[in-house]
C-alpha atoms as a PDB file:
ATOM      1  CA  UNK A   1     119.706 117.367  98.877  1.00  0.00           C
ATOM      2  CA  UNK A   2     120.123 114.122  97.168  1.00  0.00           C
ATOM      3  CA  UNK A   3     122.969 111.715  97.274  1.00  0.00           C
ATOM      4  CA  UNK A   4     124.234 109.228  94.702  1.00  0.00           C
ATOM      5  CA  UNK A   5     126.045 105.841  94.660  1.00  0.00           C
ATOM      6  CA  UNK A   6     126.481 103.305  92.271  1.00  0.00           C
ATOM      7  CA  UNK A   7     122.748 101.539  92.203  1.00  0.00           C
ATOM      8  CA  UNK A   8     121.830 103.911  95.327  1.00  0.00           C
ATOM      9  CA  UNK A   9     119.497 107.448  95.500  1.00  0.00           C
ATOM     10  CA  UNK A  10     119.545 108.650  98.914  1.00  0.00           C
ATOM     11  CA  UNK A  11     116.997 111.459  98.949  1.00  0.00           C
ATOM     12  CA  UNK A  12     114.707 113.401 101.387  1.00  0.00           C
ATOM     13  CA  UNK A  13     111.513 111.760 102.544  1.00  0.00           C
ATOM     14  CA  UNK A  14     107.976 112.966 100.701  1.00  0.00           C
ATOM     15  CA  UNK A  15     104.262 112.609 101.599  1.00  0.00           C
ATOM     16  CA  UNK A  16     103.786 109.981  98.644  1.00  0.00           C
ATOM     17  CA  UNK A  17     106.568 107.491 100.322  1.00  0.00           C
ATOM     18  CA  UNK A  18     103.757 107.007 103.314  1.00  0.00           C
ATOM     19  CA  UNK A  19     102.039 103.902 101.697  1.00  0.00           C
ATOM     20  CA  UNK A  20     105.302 101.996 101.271  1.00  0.00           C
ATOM     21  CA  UNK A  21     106.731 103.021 104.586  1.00  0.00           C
ATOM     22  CA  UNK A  22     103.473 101.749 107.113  1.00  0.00           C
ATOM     23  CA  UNK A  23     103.798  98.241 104.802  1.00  0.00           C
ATOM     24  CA  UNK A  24     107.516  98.149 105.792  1.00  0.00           C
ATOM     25  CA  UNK A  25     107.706  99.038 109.207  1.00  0.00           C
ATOM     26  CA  UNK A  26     105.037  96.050 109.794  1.00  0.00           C
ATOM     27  CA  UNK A  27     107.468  93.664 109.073  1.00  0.00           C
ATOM     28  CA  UNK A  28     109.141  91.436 111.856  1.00  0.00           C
ATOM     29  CA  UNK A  29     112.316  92.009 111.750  1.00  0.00           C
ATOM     30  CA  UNK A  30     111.842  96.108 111.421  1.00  0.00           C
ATOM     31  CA  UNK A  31     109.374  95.518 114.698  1.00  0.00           C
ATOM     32  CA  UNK A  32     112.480  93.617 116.122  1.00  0.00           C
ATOM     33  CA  UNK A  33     115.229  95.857 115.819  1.00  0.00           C
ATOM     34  CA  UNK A  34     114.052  98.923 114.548  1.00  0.00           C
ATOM     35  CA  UNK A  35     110.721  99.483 116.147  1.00  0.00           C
ATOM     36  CA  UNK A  36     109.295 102.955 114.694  1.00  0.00           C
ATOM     37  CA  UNK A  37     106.318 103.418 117.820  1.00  0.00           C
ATOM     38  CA  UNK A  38     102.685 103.561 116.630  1.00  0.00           C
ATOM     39  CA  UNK A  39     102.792 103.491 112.953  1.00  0.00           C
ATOM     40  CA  UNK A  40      99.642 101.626 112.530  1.00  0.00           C
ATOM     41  CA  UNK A  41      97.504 103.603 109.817  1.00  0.00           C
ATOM     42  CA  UNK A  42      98.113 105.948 106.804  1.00  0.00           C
ATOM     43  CA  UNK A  43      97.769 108.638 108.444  1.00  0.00           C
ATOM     44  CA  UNK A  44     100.274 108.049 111.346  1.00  0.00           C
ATOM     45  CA  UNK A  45     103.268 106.703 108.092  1.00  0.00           C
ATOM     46  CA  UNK A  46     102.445 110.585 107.124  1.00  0.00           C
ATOM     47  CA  UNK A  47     103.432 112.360 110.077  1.00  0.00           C
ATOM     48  CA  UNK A  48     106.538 109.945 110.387  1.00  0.00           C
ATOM     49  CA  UNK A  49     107.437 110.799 107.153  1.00  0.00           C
ATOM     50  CA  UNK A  50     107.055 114.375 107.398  1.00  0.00           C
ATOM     51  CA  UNK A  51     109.112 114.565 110.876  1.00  0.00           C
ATOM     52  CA  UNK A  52     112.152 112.570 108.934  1.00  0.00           C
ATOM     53  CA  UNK A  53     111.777 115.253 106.187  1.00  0.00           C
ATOM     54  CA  UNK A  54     112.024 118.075 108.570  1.00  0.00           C
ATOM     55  CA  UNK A  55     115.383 118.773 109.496  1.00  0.00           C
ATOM     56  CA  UNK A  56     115.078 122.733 110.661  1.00  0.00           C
ATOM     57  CA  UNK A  57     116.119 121.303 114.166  1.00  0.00           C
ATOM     58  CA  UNK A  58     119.149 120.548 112.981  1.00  0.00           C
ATOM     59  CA  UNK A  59     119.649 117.622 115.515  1.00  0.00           C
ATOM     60  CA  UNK A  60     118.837 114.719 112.600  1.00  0.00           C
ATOM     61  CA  UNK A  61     119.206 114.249 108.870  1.00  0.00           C
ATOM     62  CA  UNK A  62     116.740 111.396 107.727  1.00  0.00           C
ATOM     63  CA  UNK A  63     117.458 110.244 103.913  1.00  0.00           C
ATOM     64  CA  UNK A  64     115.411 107.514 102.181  1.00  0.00           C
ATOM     65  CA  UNK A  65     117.083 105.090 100.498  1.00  0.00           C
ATOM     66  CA  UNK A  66     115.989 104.225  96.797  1.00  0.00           C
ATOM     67  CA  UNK A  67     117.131 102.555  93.521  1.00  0.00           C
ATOM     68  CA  UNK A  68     117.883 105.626  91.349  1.00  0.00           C
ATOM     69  CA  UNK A  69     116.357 103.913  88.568  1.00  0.00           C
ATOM     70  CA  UNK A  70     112.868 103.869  90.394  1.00  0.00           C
ATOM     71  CA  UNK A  71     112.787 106.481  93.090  1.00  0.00           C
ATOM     72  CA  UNK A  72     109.594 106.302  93.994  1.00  0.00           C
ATOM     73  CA  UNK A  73     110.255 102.664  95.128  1.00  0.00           C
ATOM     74  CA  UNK A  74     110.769 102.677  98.739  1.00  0.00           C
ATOM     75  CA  UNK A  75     114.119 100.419  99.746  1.00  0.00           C
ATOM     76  CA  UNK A  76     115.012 101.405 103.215  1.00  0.00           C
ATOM     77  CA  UNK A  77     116.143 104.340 105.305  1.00  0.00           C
ATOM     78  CA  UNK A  78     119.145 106.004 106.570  1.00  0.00           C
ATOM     79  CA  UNK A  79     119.691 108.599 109.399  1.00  0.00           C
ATOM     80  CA  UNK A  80     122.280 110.847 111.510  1.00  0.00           C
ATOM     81  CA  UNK A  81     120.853 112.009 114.704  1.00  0.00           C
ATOM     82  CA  UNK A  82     121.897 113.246 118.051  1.00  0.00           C
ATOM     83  CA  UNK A  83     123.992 115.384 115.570  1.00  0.00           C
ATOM     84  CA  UNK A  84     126.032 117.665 118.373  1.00  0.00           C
ATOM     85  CA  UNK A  85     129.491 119.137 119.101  1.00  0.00           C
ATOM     86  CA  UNK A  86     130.825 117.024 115.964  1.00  0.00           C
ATOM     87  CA  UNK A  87     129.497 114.138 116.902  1.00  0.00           C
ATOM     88  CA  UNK A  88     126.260 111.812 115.482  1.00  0.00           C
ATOM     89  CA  UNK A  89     124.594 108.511 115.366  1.00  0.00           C
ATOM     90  CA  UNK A  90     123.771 106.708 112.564  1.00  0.00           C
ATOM     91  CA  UNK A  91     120.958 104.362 112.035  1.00  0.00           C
ATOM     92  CA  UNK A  92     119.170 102.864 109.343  1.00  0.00           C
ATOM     93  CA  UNK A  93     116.653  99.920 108.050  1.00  0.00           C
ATOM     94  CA  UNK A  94     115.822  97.901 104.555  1.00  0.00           C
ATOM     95  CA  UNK A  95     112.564  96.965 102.879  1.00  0.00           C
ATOM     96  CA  UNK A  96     112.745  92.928 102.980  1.00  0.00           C
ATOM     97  CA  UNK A  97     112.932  93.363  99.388  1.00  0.00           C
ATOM     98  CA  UNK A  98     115.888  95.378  99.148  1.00  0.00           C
ATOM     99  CA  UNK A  99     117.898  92.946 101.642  1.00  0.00           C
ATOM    100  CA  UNK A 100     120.837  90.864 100.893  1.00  0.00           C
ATOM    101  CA  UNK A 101     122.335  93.264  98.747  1.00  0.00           C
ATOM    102  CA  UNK A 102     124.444  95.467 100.196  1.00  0.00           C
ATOM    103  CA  UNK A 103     122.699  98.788 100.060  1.00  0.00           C
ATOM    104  CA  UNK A 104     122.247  99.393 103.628  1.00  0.00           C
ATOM    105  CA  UNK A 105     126.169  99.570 103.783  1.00  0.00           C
ATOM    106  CA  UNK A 106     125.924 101.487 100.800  1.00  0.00           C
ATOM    107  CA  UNK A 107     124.007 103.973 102.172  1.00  0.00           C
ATOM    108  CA  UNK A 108     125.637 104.148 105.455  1.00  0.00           C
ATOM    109  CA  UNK A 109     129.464 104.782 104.090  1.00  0.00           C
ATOM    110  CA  UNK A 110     127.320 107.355 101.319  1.00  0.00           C
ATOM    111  CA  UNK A 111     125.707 109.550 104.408  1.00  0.00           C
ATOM    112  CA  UNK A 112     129.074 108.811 106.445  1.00  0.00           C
ATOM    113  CA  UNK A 113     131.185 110.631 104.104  1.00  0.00           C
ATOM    114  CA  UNK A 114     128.923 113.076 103.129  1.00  0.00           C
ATOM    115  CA  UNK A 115     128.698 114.009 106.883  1.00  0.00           C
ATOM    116  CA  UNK A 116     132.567 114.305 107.793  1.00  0.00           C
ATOM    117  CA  UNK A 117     132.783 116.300 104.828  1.00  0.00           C
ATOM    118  CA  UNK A 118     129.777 118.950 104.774  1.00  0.00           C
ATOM    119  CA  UNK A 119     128.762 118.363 108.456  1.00  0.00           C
ATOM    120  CA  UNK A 120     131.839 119.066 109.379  1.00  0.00           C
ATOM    121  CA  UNK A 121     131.479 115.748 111.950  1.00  0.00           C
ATOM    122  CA  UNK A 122     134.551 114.395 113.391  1.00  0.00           C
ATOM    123  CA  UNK A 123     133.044 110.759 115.190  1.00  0.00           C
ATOM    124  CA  UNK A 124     130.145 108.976 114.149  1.00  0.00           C
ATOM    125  CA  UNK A 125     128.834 106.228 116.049  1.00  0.00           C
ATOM    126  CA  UNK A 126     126.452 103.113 114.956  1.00  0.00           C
ATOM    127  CA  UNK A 127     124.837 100.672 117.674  1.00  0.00           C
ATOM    128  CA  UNK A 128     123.278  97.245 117.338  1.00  0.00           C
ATOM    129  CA  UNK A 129     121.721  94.572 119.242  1.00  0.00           C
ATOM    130  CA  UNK A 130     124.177  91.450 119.450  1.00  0.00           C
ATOM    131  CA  UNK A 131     121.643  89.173 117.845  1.00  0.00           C
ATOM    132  CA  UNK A 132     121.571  91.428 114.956  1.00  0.00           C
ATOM    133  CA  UNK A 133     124.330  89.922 112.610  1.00  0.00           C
ATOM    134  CA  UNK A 134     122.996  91.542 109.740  1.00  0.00           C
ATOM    135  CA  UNK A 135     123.520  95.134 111.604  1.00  0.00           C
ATOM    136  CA  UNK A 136     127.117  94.078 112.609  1.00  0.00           C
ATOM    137  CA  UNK A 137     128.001  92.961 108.690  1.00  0.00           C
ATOM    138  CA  UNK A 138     126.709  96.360 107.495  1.00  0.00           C
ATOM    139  CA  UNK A 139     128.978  98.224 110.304  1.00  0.00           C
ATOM    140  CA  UNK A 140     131.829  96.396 108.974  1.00  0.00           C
ATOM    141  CA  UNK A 141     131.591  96.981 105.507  1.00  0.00           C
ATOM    142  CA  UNK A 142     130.535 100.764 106.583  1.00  0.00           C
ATOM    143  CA  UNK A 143     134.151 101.038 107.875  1.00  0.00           C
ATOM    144  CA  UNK A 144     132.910 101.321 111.090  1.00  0.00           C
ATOM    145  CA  UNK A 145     135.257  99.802 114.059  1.00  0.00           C
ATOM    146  CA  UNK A 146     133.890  97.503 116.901  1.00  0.00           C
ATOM    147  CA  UNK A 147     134.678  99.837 120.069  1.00  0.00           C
ATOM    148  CA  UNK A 148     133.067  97.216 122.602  1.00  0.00           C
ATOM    149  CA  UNK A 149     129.529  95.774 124.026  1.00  0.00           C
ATOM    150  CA  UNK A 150     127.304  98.199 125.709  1.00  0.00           C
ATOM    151  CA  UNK A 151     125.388  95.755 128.232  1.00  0.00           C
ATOM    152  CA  UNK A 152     121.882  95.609 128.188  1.00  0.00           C
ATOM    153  CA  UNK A 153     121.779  99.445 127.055  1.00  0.00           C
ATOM    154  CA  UNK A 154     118.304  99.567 124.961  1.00  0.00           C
ATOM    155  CA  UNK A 155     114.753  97.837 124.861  1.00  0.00           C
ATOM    156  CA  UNK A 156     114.002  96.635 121.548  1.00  0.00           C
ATOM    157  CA  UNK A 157     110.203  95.732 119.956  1.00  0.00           C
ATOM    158  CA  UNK A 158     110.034  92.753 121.994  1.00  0.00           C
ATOM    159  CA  UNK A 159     110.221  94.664 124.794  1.00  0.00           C
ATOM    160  CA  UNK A 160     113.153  93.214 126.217  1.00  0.00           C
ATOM    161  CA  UNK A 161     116.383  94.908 126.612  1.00  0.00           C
ATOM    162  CA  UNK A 162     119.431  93.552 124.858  1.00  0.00           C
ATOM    163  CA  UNK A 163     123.283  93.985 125.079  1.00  0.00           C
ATOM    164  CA  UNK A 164     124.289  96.111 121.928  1.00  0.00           C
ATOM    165  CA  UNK A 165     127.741  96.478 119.986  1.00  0.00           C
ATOM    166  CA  UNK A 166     129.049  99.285 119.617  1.00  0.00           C
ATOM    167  CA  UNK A 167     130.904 100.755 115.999  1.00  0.00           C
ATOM    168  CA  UNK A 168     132.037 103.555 115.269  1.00  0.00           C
ATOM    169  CA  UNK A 169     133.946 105.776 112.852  1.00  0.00           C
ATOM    170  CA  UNK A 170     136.248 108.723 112.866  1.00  0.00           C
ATOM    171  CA  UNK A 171     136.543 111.746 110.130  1.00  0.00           C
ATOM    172  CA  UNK A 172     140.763 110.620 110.748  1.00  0.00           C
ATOM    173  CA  UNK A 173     139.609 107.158 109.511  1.00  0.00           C
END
């Protein structure tokens, strides 16, 4: 499965993205607020990639995200998980080259609408930490609503655990 956007290829993870993927999960702000666990050699990006590009569980859908023009160049990620009873989360991360542009929200509203209508989902939900402005701009232009603050409700890559808004959006939206 692939999807399309203008100046956005969302398609499913392969073996050759691991080089690109363990040099952007090193970088500070992915540590920060998106911290991936032990990704700290070739051979570990593999077996990340390989569990986003298995989906026979049917509890996540894991998409990378890539400039159509140049798929093999690795611009960020987007995923649904905790897919149940209609319901899903929705996360998602940018190279630091690929930032500034707009194609994390992009890719979020792309897998969004693609869920409510093949998924068959009815609410999807997106968290961030507060401090993460960036997250709360691409929820925003996502279409996704600010429901409320969820108070110190997950530990981040620092360790430290950090009040977190809460979006969300509805297949009625």
């Amino acid at each position: 499965m692939e999807l399309t956007g203008p100046g956005l290829l969302l398609r499913p993870w392969r073996d050759a993205d691991a080089a690109a993927v363990l040099e952007v999960l090193r970088d500070p702000a992915i540590t920060q607020w998106n911290p991936q666990g032990d990704v700290n050699d070739l051979e570990a990006a593999r077996r990340w990639v390989r569990r986003r590009a298995d989906w026979s569980g049917g509890s996540h859908i894991a998409l990378a995200v890539v400039d159509p023009a140049a798929p093999e160049t690795l611009s960020g990620s987007v995923s649904l998980h905790r897919i149940q009873d209609g319901d899903a989360s929705i996360g998602y991360w940018t190279s630091p080259t690929a930032r500034g542009r707009g194609l994390a929200s992009a890719a979020v509203a792309r897998l969004t609408t693609w869920a409510f209508a093949e998924l068959g989902l009815y609410r999807i939900e997106l968290c961030h930490a507060v401090p993460n402005s960036a997250s709360c701009r691409v929820a925003e232009r996502a279409g996704y609503l600010a429901e409320g603050t969820l108070r110190q409700s997950y530990r981040y890559g620092d360790g430290r655990r950090y009040d977190e808004h809460l979006h969300a959006r509805l297949a009625t939206d």
